[in-house]
PDB file of N, CA and C in Angstrom:
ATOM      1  N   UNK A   1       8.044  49.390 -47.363  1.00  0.00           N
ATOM      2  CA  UNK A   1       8.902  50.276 -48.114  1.00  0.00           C
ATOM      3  C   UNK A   1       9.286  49.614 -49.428  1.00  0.00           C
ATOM      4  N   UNK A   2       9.110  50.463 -50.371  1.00  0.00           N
ATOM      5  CA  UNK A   2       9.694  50.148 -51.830  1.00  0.00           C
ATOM      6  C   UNK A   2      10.699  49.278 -51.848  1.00  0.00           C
ATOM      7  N   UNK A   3      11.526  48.894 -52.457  1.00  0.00           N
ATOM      8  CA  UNK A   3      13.353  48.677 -52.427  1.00  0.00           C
ATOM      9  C   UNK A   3      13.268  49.434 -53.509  1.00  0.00           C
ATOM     10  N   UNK A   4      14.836  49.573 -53.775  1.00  0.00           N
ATOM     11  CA  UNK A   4      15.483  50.462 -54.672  1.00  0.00           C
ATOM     12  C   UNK A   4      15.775  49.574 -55.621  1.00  0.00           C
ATOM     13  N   UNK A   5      15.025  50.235 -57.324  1.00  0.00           N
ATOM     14  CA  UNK A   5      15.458  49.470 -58.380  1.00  0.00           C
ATOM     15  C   UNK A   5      16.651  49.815 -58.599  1.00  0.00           C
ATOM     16  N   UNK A   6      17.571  49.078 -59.433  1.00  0.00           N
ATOM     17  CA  UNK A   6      19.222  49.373 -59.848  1.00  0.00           C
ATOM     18  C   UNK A   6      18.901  50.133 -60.844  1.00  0.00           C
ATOM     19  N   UNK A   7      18.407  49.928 -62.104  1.00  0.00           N
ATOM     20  CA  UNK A   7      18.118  50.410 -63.200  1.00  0.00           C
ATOM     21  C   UNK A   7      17.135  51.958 -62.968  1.00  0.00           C
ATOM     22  N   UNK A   8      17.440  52.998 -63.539  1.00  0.00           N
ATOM     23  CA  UNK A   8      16.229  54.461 -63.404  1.00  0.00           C
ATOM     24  C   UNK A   8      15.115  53.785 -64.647  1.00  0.00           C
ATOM     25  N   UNK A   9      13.985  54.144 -64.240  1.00  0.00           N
ATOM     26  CA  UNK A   9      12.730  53.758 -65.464  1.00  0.00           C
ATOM     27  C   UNK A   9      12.880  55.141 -66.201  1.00  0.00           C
ATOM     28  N   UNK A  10      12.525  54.895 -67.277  1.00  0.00           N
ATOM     29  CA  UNK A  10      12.628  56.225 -68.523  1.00  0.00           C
ATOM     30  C   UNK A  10      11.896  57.101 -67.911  1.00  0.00           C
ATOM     31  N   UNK A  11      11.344  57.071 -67.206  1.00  0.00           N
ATOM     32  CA  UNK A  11      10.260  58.336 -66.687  1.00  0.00           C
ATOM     33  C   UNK A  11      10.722  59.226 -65.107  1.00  0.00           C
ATOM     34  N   UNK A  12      11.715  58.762 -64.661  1.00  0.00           N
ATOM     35  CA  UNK A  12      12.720  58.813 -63.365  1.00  0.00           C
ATOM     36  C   UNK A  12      13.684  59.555 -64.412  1.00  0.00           C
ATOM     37  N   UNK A  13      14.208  59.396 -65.235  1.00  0.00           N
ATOM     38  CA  UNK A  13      15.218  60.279 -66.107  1.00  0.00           C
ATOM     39  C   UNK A  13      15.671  61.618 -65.360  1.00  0.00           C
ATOM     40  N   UNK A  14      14.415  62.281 -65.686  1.00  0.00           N
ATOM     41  CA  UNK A  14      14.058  63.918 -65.794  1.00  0.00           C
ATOM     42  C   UNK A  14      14.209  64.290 -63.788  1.00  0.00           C
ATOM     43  N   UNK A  15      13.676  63.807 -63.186  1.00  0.00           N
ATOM     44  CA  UNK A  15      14.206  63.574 -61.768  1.00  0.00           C
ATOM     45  C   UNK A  15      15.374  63.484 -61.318  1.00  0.00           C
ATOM     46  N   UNK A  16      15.738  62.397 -61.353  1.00  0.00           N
ATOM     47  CA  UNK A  16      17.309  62.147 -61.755  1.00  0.00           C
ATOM     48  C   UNK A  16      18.388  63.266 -62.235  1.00  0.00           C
ATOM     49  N   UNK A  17      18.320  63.743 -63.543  1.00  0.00           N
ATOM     50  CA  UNK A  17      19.288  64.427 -64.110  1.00  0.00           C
ATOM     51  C   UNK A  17      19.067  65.829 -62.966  1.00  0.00           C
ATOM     52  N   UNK A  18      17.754  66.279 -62.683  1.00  0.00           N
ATOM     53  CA  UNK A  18      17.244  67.447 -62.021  1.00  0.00           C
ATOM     54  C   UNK A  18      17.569  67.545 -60.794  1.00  0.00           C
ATOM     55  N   UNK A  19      17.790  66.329 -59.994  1.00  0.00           N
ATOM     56  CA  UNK A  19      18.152  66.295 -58.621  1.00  0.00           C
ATOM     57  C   UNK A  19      19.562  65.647 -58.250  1.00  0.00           C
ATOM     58  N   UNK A  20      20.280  65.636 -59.742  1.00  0.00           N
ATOM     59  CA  UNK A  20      21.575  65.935 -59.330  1.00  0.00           C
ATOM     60  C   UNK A  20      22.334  66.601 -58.586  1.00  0.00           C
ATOM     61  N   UNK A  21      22.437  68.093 -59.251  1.00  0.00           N
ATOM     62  CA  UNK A  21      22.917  69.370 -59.299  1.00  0.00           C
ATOM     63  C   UNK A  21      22.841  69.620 -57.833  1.00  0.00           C
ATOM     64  N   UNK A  22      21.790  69.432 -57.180  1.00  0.00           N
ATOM     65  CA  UNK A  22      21.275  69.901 -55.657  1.00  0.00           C
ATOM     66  C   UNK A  22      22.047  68.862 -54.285  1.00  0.00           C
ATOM     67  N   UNK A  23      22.285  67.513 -54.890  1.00  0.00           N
ATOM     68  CA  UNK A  23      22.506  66.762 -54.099  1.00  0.00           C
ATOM     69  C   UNK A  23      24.152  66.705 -54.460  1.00  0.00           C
ATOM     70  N   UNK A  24      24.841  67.503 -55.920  1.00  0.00           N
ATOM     71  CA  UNK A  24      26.268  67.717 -55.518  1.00  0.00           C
ATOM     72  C   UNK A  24      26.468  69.324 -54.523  1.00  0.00           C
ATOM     73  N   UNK A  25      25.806  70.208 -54.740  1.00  0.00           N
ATOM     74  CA  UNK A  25      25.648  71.261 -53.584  1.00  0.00           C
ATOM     75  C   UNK A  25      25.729  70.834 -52.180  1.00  0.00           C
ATOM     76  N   UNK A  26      24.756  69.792 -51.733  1.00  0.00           N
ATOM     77  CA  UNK A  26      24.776  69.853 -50.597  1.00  0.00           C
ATOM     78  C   UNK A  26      26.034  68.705 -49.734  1.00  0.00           C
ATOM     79  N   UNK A  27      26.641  68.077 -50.802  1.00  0.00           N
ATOM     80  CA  UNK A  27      28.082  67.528 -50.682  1.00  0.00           C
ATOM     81  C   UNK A  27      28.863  68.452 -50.196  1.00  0.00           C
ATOM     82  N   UNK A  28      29.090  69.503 -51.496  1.00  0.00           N
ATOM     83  CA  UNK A  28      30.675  70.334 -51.054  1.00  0.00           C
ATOM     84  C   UNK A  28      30.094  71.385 -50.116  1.00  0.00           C
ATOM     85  N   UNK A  29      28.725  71.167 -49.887  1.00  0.00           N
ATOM     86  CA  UNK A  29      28.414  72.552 -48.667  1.00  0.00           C
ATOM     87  C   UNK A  29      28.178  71.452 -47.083  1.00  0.00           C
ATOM     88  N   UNK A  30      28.474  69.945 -47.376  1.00  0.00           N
ATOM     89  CA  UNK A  30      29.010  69.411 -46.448  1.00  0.00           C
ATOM     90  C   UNK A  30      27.474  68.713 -45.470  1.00  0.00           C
ATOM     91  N   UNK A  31      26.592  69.119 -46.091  1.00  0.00           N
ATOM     92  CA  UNK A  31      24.932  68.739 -45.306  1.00  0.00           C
ATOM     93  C   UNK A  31      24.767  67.078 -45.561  1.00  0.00           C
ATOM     94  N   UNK A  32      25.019  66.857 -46.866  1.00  0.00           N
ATOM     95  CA  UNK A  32      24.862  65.633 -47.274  1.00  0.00           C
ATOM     96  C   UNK A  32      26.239  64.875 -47.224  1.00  0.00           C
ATOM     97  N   UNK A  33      26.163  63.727 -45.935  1.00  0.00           N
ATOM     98  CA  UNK A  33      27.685  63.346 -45.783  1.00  0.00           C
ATOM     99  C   UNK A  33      27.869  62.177 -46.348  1.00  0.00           C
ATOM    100  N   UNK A  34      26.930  61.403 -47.080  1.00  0.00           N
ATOM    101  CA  UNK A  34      26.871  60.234 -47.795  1.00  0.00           C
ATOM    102  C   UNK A  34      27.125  60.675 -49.532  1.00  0.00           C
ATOM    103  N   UNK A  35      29.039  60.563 -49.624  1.00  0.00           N
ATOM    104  CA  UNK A  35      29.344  60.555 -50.739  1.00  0.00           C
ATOM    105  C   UNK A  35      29.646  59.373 -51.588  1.00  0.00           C
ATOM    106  N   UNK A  36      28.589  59.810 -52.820  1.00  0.00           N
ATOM    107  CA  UNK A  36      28.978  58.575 -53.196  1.00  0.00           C
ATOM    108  C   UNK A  36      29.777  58.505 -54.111  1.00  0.00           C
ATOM    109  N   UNK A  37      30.860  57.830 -53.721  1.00  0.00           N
ATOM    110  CA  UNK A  37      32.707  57.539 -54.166  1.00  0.00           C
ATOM    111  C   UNK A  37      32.677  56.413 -55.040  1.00  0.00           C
ATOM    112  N   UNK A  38      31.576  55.792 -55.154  1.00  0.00           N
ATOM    113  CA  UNK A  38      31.522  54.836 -56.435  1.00  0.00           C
ATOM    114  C   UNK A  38      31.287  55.344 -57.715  1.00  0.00           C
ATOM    115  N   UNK A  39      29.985  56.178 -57.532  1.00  0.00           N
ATOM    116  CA  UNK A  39      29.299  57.167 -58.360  1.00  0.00           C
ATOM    117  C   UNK A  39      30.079  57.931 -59.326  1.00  0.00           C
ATOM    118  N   UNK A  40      31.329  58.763 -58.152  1.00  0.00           N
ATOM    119  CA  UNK A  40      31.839  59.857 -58.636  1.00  0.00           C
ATOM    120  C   UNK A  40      32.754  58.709 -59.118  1.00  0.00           C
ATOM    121  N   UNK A  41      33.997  58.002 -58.706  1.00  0.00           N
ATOM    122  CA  UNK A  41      34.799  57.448 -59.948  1.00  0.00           C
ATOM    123  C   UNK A  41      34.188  56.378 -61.261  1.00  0.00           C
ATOM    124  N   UNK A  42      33.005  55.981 -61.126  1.00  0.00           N
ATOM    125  CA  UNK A  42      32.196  55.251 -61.911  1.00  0.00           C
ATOM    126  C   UNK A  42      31.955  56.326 -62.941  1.00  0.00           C
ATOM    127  N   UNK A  43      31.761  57.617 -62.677  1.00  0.00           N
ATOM    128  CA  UNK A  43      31.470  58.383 -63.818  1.00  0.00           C
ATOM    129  C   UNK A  43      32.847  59.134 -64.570  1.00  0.00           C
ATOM    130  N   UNK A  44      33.568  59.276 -63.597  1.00  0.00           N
ATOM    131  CA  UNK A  44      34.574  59.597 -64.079  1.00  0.00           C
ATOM    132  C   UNK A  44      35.399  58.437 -65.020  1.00  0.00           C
ATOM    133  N   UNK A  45      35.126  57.395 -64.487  1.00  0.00           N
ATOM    134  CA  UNK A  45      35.980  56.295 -65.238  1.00  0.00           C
ATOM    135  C   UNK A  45      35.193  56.275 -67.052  1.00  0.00           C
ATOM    136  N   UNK A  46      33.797  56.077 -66.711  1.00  0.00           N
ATOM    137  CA  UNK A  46      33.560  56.163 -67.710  1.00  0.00           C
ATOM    138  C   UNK A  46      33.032  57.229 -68.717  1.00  0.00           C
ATOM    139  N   UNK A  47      33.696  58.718 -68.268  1.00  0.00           N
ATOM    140  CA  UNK A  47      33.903  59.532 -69.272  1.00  0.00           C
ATOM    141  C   UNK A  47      35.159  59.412 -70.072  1.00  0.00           C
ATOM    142  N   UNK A  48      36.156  58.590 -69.370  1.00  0.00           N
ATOM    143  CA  UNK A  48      37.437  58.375 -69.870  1.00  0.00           C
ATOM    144  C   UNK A  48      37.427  57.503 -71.212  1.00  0.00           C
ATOM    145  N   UNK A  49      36.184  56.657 -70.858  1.00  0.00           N
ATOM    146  CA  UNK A  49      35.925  55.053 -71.663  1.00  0.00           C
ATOM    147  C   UNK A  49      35.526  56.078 -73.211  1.00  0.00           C
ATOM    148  N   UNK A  50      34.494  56.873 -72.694  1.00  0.00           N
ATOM    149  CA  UNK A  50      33.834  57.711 -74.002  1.00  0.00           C
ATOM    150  C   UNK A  50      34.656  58.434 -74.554  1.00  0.00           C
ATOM    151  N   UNK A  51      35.436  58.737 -73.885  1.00  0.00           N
ATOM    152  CA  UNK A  51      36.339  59.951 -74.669  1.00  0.00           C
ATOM    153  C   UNK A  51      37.669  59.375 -75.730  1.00  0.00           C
ATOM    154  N   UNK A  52      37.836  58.137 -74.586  1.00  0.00           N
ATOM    155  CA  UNK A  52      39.085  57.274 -75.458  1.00  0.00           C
ATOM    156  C   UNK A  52      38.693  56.872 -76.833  1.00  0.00           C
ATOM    157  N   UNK A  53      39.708  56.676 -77.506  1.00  0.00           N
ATOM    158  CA  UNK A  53      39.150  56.590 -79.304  1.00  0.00           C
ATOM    159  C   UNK A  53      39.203  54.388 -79.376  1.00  0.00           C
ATOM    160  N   UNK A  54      39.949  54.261 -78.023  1.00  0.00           N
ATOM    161  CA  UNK A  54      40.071  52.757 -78.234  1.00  0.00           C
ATOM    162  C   UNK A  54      38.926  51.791 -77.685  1.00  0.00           C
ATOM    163  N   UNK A  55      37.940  51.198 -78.330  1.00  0.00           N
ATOM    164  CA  UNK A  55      36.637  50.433 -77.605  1.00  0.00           C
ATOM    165  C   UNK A  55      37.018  49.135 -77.751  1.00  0.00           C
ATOM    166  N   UNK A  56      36.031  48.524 -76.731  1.00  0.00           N
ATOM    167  CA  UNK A  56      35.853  47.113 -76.828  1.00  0.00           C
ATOM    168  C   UNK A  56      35.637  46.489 -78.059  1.00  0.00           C
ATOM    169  N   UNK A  57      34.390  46.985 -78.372  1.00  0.00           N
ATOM    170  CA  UNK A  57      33.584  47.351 -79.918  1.00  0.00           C
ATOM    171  C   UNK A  57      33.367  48.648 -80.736  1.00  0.00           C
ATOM    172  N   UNK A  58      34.263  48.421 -81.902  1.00  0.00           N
ATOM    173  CA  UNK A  58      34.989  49.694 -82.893  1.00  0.00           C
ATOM    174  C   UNK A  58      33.202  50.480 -83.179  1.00  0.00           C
ATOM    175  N   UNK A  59      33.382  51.431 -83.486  1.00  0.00           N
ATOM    176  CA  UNK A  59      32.165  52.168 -83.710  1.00  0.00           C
ATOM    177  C   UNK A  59      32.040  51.737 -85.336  1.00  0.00           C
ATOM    178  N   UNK A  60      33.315  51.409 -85.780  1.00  0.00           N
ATOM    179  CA  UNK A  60      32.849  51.070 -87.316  1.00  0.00           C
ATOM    180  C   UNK A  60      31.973  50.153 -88.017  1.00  0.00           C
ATOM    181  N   UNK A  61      31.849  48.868 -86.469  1.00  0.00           N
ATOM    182  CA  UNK A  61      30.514  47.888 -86.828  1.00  0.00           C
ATOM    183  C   UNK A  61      29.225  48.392 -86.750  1.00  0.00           C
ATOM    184  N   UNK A  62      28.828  48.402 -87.466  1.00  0.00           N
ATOM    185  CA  UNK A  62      27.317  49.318 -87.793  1.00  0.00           C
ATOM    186  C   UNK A  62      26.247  48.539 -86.596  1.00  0.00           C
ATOM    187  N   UNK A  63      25.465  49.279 -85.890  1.00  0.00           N
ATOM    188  CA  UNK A  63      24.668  48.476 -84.943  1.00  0.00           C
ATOM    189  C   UNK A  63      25.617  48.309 -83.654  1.00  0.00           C
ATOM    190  N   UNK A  64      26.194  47.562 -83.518  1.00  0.00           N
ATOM    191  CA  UNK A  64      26.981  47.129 -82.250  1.00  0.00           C
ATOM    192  C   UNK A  64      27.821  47.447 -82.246  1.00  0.00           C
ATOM    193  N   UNK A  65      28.057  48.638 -82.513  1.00  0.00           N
ATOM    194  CA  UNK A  65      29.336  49.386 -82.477  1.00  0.00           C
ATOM    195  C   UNK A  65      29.340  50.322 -81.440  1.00  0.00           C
ATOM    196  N   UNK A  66      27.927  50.675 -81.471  1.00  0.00           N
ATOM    197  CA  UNK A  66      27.600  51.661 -79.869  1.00  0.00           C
ATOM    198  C   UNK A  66      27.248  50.442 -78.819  1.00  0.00           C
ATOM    199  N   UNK A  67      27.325  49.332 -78.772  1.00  0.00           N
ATOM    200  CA  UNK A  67      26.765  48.659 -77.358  1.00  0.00           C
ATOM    201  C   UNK A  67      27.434  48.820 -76.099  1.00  0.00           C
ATOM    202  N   UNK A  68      29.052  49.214 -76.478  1.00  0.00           N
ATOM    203  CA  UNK A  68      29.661  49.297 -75.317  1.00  0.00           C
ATOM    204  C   UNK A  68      29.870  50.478 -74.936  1.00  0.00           C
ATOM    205  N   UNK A  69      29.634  51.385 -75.987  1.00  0.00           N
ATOM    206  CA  UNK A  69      29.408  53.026 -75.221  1.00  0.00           C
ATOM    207  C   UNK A  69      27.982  53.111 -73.910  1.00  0.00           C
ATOM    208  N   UNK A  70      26.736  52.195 -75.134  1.00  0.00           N
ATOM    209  CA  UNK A  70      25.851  52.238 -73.969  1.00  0.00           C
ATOM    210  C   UNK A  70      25.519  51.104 -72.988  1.00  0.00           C
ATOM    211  N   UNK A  71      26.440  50.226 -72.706  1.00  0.00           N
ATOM    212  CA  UNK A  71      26.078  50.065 -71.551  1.00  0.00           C
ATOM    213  C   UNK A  71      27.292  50.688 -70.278  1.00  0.00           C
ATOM    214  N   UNK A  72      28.058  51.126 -70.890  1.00  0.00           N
ATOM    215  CA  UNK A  72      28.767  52.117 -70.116  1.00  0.00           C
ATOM    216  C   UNK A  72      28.234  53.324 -69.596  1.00  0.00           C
ATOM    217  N   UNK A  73      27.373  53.819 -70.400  1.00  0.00           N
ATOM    218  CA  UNK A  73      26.271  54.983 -70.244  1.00  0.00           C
ATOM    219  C   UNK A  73      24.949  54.288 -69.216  1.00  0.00           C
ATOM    220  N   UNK A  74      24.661  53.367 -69.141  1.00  0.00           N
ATOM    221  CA  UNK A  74      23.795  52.630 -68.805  1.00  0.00           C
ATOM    222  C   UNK A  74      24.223  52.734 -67.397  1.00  0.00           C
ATOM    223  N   UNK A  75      25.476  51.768 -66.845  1.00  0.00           N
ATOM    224  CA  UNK A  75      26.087  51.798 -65.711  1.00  0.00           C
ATOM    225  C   UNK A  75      26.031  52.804 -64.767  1.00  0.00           C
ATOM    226  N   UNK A  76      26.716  53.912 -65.685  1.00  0.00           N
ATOM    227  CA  UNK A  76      26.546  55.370 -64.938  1.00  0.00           C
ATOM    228  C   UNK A  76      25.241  55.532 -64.685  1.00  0.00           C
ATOM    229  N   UNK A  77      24.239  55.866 -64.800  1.00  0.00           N
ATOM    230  CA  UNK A  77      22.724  56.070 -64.653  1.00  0.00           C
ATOM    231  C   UNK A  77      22.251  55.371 -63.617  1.00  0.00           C
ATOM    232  N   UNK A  78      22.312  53.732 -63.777  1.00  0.00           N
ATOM    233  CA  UNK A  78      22.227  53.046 -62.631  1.00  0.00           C
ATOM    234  C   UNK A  78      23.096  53.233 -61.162  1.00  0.00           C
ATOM    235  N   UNK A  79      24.002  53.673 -61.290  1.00  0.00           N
ATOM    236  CA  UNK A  79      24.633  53.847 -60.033  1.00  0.00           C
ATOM    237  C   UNK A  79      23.894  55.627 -59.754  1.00  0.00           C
ATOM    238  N   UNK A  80      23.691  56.039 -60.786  1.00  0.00           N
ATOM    239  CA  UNK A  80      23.577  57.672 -59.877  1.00  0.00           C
ATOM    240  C   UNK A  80      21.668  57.948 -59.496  1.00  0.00           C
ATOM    241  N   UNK A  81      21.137  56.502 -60.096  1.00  0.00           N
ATOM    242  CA  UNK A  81      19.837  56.763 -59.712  1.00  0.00           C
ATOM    243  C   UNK A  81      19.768  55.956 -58.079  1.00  0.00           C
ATOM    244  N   UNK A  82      20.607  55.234 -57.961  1.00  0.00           N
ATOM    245  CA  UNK A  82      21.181  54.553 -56.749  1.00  0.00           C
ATOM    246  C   UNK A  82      21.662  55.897 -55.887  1.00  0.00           C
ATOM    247  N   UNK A  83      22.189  56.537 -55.884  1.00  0.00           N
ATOM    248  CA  UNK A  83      22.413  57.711 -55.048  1.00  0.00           C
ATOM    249  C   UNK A  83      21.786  58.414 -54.848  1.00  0.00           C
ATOM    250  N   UNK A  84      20.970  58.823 -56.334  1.00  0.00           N
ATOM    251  CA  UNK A  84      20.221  60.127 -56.162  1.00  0.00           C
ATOM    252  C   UNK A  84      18.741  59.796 -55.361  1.00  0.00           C
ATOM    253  N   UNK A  85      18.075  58.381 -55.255  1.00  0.00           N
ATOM    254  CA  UNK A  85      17.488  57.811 -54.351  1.00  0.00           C
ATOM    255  C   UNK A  85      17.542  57.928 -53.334  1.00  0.00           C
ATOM    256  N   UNK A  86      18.843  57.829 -52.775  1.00  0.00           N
ATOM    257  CA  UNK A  86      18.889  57.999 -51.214  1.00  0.00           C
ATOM    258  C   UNK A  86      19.063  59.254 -50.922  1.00  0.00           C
ATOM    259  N   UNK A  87      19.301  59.923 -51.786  1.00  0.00           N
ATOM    260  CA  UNK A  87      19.789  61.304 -51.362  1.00  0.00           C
ATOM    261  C   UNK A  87      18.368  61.948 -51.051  1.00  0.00           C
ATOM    262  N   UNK A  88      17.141  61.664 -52.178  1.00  0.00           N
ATOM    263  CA  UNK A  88      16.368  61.820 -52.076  1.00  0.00           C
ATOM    264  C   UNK A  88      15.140  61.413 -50.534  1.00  0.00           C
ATOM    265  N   UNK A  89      15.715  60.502 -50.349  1.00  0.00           N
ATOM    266  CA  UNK A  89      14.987  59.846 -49.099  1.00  0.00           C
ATOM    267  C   UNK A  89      15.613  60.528 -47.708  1.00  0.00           C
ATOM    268  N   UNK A  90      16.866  61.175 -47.559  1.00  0.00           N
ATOM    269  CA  UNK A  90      17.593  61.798 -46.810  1.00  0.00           C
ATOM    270  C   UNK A  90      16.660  62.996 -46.714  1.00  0.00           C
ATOM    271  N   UNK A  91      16.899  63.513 -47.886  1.00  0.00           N
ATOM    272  CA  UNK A  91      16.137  65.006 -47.955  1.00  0.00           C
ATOM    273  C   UNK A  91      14.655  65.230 -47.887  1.00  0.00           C
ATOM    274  N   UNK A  92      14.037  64.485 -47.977  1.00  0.00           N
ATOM    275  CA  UNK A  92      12.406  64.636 -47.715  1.00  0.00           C
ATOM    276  C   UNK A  92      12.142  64.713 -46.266  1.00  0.00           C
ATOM    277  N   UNK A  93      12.891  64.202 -45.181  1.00  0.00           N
ATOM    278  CA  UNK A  93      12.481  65.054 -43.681  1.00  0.00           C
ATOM    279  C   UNK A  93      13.294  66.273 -43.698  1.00  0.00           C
ATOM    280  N   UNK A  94      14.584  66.242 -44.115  1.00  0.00           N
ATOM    281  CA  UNK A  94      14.635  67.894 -44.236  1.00  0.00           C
ATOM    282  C   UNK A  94      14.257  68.784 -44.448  1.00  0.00           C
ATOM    283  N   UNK A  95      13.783  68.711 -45.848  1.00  0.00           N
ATOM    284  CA  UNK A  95      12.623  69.625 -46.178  1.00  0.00           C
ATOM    285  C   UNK A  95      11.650  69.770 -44.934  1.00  0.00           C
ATOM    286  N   UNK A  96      10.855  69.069 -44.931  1.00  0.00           N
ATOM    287  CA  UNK A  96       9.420  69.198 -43.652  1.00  0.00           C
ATOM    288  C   UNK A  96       9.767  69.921 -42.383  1.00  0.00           C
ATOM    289  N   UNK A  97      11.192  69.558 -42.226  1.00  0.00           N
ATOM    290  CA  UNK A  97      11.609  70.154 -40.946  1.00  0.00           C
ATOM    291  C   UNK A  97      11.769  71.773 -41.403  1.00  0.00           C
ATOM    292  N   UNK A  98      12.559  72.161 -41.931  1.00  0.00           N
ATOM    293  CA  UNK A  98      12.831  73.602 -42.898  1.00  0.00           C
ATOM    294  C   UNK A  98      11.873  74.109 -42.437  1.00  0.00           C
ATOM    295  N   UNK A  99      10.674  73.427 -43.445  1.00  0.00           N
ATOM    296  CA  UNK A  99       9.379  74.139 -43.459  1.00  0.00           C
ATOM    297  C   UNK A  99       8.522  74.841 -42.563  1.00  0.00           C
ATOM    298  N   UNK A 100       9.438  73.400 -41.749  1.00  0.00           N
ATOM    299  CA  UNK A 100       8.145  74.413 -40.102  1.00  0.00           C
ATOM    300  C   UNK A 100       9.235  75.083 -39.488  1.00  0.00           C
ATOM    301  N   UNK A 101      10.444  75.644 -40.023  1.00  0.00           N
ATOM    302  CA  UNK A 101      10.855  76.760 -38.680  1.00  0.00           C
ATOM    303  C   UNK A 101      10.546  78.060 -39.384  1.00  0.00           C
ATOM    304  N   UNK A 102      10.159  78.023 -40.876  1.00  0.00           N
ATOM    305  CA  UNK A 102      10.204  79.561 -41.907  1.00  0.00           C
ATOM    306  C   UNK A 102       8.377  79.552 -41.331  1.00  0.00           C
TER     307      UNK A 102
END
């Protein structure tokens, strides 16, 4: 078996963002009982970080002025390709099973 990279590869992106949406559905519809509570305040924390006008590093330094937006952006990604992984590995015998009762 694979292991799970921390980091999503640029090409996992489009997966990722796509198999979000489905794997917060099957949360609040209660199928998928592995919530991930890091995920959700990890993203929440750092929409707070983006939204706040106060940074580590001022946006006014040209160049490194975004480093700490993105590796804050970075973080988030890595933790939700970390979820959306397993969520994914959860759901691939589900599916098969589905399949054969329709």
């Amino acid at each position: 078996m694979k292991p799970f990279s921390l980091m999503p590869k640029l090409g996992e992106i489009p997966t990722l963002l796509s198999s979000t949406p489905p794997m917060l559905r099957d949360i609040l519809r209660r199928k998928y009982k592995r919530i991930p509570y890091g995920t959700v305040a990890g993203g929440f924390l750092g929409l707070l970080y983006l939204l706040n006008p106060l940074d580590l590093i001022p946006e006014a330094l040209p160049v490194i002025g975004i480093v700490d937006d993105t590796l804050v952006v970075g973080l988030f990604l890595a933790l939700l390709s970390r979820d959306v992984k397993k969520y994914l590995h959860w759901k691939s015998p589900h599916d098969t099973t589905q399949s054969k009762k329709n």
